[in-house]
Protein backbone atom coordinates (compact mmCIF):
# COMPACT_ATOMS: atom_id res chain seq x y z
CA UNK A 1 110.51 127.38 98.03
CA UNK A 2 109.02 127.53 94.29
CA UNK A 3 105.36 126.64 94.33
CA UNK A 4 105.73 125.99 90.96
CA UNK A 5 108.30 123.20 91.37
CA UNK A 6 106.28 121.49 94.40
CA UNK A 7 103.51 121.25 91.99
CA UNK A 8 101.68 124.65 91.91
CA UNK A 9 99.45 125.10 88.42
CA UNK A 10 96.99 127.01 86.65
CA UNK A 11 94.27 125.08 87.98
CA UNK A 12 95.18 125.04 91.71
CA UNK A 13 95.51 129.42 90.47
CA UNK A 14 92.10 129.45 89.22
CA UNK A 15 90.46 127.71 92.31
CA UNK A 16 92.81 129.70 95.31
CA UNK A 17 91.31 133.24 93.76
CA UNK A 18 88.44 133.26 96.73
CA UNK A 19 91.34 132.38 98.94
CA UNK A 20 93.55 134.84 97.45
CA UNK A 21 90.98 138.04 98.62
CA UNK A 22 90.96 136.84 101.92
CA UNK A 23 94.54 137.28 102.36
CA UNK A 24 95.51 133.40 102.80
CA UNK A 25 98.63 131.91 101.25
CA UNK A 26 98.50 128.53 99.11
CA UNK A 27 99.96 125.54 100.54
CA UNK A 28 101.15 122.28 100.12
CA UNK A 29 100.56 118.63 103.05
CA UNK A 30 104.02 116.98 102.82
CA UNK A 31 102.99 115.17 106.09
CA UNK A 32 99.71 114.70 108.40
CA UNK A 33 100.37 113.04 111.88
CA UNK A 34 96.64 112.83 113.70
CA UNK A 35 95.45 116.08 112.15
CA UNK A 36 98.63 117.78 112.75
CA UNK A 37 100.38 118.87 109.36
CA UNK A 38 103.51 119.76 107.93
CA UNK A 39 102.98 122.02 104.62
CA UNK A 40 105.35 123.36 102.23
CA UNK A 41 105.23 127.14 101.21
CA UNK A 42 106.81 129.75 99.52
CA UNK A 43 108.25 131.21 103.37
CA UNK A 44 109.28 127.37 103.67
CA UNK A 45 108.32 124.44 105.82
CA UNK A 46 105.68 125.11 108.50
CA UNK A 47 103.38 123.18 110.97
CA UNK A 48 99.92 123.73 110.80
CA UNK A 49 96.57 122.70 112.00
CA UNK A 50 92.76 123.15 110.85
CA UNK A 51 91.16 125.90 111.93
CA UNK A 52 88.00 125.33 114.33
CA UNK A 53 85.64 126.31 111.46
CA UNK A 54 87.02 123.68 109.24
CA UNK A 55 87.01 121.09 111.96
CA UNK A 56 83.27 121.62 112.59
CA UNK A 57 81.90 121.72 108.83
CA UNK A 58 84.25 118.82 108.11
CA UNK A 59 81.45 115.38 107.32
CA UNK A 60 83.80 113.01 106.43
CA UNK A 61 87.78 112.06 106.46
CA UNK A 62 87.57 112.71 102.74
CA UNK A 63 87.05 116.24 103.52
CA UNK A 64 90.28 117.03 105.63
CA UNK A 65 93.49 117.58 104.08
CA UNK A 66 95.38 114.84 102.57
CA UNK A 67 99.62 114.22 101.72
CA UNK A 68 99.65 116.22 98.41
CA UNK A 69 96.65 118.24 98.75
CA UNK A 70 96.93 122.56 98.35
CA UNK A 71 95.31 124.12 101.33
CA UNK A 72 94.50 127.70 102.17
CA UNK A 73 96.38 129.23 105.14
CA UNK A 74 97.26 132.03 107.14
CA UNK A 75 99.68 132.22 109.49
CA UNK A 76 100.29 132.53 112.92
CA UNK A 77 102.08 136.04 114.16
CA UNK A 78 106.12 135.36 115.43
CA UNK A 79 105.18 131.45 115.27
CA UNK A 80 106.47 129.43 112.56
CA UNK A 81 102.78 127.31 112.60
CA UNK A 82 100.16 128.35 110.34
CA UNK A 83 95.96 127.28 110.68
CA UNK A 84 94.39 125.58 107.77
CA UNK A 85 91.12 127.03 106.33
CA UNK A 86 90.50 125.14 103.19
CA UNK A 87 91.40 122.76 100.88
CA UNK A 88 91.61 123.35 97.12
CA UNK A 89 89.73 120.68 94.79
CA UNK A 90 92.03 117.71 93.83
CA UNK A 91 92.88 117.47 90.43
CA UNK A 92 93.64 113.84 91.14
CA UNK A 93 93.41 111.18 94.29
CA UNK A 94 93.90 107.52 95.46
CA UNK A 95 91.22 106.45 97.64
CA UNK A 96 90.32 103.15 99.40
CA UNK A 97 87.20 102.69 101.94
CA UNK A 98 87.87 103.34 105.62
CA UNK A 99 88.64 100.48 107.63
CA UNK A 100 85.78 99.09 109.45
CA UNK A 101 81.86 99.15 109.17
CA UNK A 102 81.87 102.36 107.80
CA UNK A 103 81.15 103.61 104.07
CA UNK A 104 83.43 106.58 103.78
CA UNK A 105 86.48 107.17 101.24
CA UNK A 106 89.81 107.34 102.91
CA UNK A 107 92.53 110.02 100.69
CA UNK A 108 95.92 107.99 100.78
CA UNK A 109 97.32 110.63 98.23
CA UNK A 110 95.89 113.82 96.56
CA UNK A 111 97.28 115.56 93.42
CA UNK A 112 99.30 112.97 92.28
CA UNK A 113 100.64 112.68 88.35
CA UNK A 114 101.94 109.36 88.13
CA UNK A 115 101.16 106.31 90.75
CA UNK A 116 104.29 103.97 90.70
CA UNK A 117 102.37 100.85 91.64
CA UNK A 118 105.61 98.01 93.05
CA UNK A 119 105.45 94.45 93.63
CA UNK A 120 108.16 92.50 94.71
CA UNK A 121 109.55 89.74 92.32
CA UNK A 122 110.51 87.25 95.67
CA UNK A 123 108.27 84.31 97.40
CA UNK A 124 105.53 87.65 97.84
CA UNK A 125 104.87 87.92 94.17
CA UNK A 126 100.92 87.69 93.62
CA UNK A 127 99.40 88.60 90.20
CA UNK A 128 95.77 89.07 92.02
CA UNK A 129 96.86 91.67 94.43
CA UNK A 130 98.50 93.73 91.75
CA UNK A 131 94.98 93.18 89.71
CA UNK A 132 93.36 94.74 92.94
CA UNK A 133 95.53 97.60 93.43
CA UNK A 134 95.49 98.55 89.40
CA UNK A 135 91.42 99.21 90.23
CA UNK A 136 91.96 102.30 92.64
CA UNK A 137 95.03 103.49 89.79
CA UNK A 138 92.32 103.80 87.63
CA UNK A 139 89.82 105.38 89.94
CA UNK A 140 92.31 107.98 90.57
CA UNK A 141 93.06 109.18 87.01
CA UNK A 142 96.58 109.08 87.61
CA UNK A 143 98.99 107.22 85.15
CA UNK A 144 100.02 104.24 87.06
CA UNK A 145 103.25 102.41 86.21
CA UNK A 146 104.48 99.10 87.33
CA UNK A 147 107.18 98.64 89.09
CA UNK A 148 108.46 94.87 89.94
CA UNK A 149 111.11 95.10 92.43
CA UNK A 150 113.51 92.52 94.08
CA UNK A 151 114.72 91.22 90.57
CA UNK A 152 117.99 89.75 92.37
CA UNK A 153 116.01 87.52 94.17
CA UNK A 154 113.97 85.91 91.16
CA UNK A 155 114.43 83.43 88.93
CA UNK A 156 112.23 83.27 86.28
CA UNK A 157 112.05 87.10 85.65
CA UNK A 158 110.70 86.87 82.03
CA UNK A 159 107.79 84.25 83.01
CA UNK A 160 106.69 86.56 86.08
CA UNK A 161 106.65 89.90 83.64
CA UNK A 162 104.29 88.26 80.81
CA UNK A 163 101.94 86.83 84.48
CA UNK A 164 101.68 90.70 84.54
CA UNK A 165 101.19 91.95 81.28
CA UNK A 166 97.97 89.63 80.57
CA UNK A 167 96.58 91.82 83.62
CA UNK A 168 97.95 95.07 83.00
CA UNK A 169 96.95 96.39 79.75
CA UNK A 170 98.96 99.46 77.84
CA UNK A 171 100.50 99.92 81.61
CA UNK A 172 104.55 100.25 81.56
CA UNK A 173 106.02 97.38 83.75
CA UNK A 174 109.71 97.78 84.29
CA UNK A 175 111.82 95.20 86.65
CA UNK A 176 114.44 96.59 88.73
CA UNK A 177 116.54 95.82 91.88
CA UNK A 178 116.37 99.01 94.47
CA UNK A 179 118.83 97.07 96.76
CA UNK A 180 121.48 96.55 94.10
CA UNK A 181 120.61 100.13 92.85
CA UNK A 182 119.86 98.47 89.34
CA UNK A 183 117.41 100.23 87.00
CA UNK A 184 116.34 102.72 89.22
CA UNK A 185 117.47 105.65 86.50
CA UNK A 186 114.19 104.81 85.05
CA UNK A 187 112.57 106.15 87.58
CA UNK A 188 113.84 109.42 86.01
CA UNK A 189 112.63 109.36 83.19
CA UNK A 190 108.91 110.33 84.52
CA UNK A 191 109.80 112.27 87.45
CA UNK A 192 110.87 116.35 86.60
CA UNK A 193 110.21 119.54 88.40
CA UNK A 194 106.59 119.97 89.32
CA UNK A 195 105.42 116.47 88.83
CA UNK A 196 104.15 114.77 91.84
CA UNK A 197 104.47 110.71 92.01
CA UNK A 198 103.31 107.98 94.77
CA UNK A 199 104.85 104.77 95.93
CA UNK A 200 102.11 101.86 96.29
CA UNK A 201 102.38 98.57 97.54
CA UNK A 202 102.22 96.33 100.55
CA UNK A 203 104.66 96.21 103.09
CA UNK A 204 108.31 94.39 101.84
CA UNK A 205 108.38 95.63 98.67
CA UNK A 206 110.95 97.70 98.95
CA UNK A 207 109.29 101.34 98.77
CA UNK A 208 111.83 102.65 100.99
CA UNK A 209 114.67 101.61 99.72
CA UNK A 210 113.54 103.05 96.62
CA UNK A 211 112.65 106.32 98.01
CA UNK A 212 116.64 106.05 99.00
CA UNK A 213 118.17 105.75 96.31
CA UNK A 214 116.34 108.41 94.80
CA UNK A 215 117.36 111.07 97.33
CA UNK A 216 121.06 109.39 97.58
CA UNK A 217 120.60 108.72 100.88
CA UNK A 218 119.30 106.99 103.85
CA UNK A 219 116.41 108.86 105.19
CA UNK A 220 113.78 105.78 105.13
CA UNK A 221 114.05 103.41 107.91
CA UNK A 222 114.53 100.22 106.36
CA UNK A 223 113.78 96.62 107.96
CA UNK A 224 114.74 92.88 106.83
CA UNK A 225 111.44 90.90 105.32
CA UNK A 226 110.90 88.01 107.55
CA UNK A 227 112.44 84.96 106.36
CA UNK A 228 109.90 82.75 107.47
CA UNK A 229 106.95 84.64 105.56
CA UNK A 230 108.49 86.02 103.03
CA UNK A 231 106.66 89.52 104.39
CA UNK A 232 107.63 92.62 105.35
CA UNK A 233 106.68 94.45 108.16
CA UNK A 234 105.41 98.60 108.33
CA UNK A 235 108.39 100.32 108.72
CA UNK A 236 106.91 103.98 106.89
CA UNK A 237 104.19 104.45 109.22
CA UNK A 238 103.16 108.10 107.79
CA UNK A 239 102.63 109.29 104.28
CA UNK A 240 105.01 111.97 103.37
CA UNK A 241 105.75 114.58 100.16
CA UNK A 242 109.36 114.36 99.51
CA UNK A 243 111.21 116.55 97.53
CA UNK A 244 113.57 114.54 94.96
CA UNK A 245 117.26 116.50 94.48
CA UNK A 246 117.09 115.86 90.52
CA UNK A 247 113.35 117.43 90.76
CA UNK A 248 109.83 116.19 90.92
CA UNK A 249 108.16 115.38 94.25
CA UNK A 250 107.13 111.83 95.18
CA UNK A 251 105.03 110.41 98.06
CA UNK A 252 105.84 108.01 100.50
CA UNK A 253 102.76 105.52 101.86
CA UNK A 254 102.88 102.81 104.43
CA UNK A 255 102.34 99.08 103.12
CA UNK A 256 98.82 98.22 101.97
CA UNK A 257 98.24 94.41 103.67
CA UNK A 258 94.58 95.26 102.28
CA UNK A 259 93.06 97.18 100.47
CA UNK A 260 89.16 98.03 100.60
CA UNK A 261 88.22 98.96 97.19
CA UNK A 262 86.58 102.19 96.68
CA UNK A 263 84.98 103.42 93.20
CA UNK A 264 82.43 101.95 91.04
CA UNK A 265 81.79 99.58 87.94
CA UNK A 266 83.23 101.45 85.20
CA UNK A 267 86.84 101.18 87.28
CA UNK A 268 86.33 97.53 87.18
CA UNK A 269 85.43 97.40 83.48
CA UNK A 270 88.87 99.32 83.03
CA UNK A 271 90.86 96.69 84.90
CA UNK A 272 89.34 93.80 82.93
CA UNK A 273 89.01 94.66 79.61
CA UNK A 274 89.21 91.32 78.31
CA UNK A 275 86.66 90.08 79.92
CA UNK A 276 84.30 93.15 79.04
CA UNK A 277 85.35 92.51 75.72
CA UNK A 278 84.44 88.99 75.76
CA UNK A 279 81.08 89.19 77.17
CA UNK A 280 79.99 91.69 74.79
CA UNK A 281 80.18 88.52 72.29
CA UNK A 282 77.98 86.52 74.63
CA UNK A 283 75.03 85.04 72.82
CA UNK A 284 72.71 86.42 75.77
CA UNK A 285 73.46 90.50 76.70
CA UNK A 286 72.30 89.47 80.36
CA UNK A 287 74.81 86.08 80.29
CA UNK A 288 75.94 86.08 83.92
CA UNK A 289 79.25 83.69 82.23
CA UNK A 290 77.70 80.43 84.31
CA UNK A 291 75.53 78.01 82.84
CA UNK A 292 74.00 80.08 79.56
CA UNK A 293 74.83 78.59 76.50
CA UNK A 294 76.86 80.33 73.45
CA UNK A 295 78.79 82.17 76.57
CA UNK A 296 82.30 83.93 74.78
CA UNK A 297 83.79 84.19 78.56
CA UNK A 298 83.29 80.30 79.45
CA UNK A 299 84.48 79.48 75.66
CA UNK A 300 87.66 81.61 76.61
CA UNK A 301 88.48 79.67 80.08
CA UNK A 302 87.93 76.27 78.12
CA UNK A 303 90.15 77.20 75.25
CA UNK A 304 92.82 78.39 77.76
CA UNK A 305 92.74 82.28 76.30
CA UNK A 306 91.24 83.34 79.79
CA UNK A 307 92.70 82.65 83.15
CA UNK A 308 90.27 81.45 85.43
CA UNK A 309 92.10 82.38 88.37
CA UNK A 310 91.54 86.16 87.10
CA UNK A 311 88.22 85.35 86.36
CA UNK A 312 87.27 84.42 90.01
CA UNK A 313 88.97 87.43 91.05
CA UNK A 314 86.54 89.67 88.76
CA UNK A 315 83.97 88.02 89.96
CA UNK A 316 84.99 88.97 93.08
CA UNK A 317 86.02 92.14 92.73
CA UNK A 318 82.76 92.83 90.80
CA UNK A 319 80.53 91.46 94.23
CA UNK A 320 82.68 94.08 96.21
CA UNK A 321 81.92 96.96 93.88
CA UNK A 322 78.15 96.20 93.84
CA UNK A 323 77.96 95.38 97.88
CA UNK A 324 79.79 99.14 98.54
CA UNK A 325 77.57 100.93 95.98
CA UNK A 326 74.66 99.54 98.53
CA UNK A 327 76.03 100.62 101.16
CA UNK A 328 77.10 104.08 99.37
CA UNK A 329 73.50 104.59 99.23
CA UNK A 330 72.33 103.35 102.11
CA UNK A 331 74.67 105.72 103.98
CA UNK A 332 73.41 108.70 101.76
CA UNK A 333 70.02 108.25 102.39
CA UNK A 334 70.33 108.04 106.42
CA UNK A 335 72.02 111.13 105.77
CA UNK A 336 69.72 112.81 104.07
CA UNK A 337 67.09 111.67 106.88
CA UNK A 338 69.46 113.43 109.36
CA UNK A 339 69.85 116.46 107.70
CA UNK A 340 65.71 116.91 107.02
CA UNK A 341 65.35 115.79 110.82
CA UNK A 342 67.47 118.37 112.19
CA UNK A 343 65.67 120.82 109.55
CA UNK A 344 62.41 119.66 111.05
CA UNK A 345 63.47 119.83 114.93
CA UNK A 346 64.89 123.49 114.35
CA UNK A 347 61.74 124.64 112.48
CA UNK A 348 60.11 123.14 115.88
CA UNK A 349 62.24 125.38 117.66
CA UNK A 350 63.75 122.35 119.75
CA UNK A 351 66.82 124.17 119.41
CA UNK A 352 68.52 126.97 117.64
CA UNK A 353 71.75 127.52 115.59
């Protein structure tokens, strides 16, 4: 297997030097199954596991190896398994906060070059949700592209692309039916030897199918979307690296139902540039766009130039941002309290390490 062609660079070089003189091997997550991993390598396809070491200095899930990550291994004498000891700094990543209470960034997909972001076209179609999901594309300073899938099954095509384009600025958006294997050559066109994509999107959209055609066959499971919803079900229930025959790798996720945002403001201010433009023009640089007078976002809404359906949903978006920076900090500074408590208890001599 060519490292080179599974995405191997100069930069993932540079950083596996320290690696390198311990007499580890670079490799590649194409799948991770409860801290079990398959990893692609120059000797081939191997299983492989973290070693103890990295288990126990691990803090977070952010810090164990993700699909698409390169990793530092060695492996195991007469056993095709190999034990992970580190993982290389991500050029790139899409992230979302952990489900649940806690305040910890969750790696869907590391090292990733273009983020093929798909929406269905049917009864699912939502302009908000694809606003949501464009904030992590950002975050993750991959190039995301828009895919709207399911054009077979839609009627007013045209009217549904121009719903996106208000939201998606100087992001491709191409329409295509993966079913009826109709403008999936575009695909193509971005994917070539050594450049790593990912699917994203919820559950129905037709990921799968997609990920068929691409390979020519059918390796995805695929199920029927419920008639009665109009939503699909998980059918992927792993992320996985797949190798494309016509080159370039591209990674498979399970459906998003929701997504917890993770990032900051300056993500948001990317995803709604119109209305950072606008309130730069507000009469008042603190206008909080309610009741202040000479407000350039309110003027917009009234003179129909600003949806205020996406409006809301900034507004929204924005109190989610602000509420997870809080709690970003929060969590840091218990940390901190935990770390200089355990400094405190050892200088003590409570206990020893």
């Amino acid at each position: 297997m060519n490292l080179f062609e599974i995405g191997w660079n100069e930069f993932f070089a540079k950083h596996f030097e320290p690696f390198k003189n311990q007499g580890l091997i670079p490799a590649r997550i194409a799948c991770e199954k409860k801290y079990i991993y398959i990893v692609y390598t120059e000797k081939g396809e191997l299983m492989a596991e973290v070693s103890g070491k990295f288990r126990f200095d691990a803090q977070t899930p952010k810090d164990f190896p993700a699909v698409g990550d390169w990793v530092a291994i060695n492996l195991r004498p007469g056993e095709d398994k190999a034990i992970i000891h580190g993982v290389l700094p991500r050029k790139t990543s899409f992230s979302r906060k952990v489900a649940g209470s806690r305040t910890d960034e969750q790696v869907l997909a590391a090292n990733i070059d273009i983020l093929f972001l798909v929406s269905a076209l049917d009864r699912d179609f939502n302009v908000r949700r694809i606003e949501r999901f464009l904030m992590p594309c950002y975050n993750s300073n991959s190039r995301p592209i828009i895919l709207l899938n399911k054009s077979d099954l839609c009627q007013d095509i045209e009217e549904k692309v121009r719903a996106v384009e208000s939201i998606a600025f100087d992001v491709p958006i191409h329409t295509m039916s993966a079913s009826e294997n109709k403008g999936i050559e575009v695909l193509g066109t971005y994917l070539n030897k050594g450049i790593t994509a990912a699917l994203l999107g919820s559950s129905g959209v037709g990921k799968s199918t997609i990920i068929n055609r691409l390979l020519g066959e059918e390796r995805q499971e695929i199920r029927s979307v419920s008639t009665s919803t109009g939503k699909g079900k998980h059918v992927t229930v792993h992320r996985e690296l797949i190798l494309i025959p016509d080159g370039g790798l591209i990674i498979d996720t399970p459906g998003l139902r929701e997504l917890q945002l993770w990032g900051d403001e300056d993500n948001l201010k990317e995803s709604f540039k119109d209305i950072e433009e606008l309130a730069q023009t507000c009469r008042f640089r603190d206008c909080g766009h309610k009741h202040e007078p000479g407000c350039a976002v309110k003027k917009a809404i009234q003179q129909g130039s600003l949806d205020m359906k996406r409006f809301k949903n900034y507004l929204k978006l924005q109190r989610e941002i602000r509420l997870l920076a809080t709690r970003r900090k929060e969590q840091w500074f218990h940390s901190k309290q935990a770390v200089h408590k355990r400094i405190e208890l050892k200088r003590k001599g409570f206990f020893r390490e």
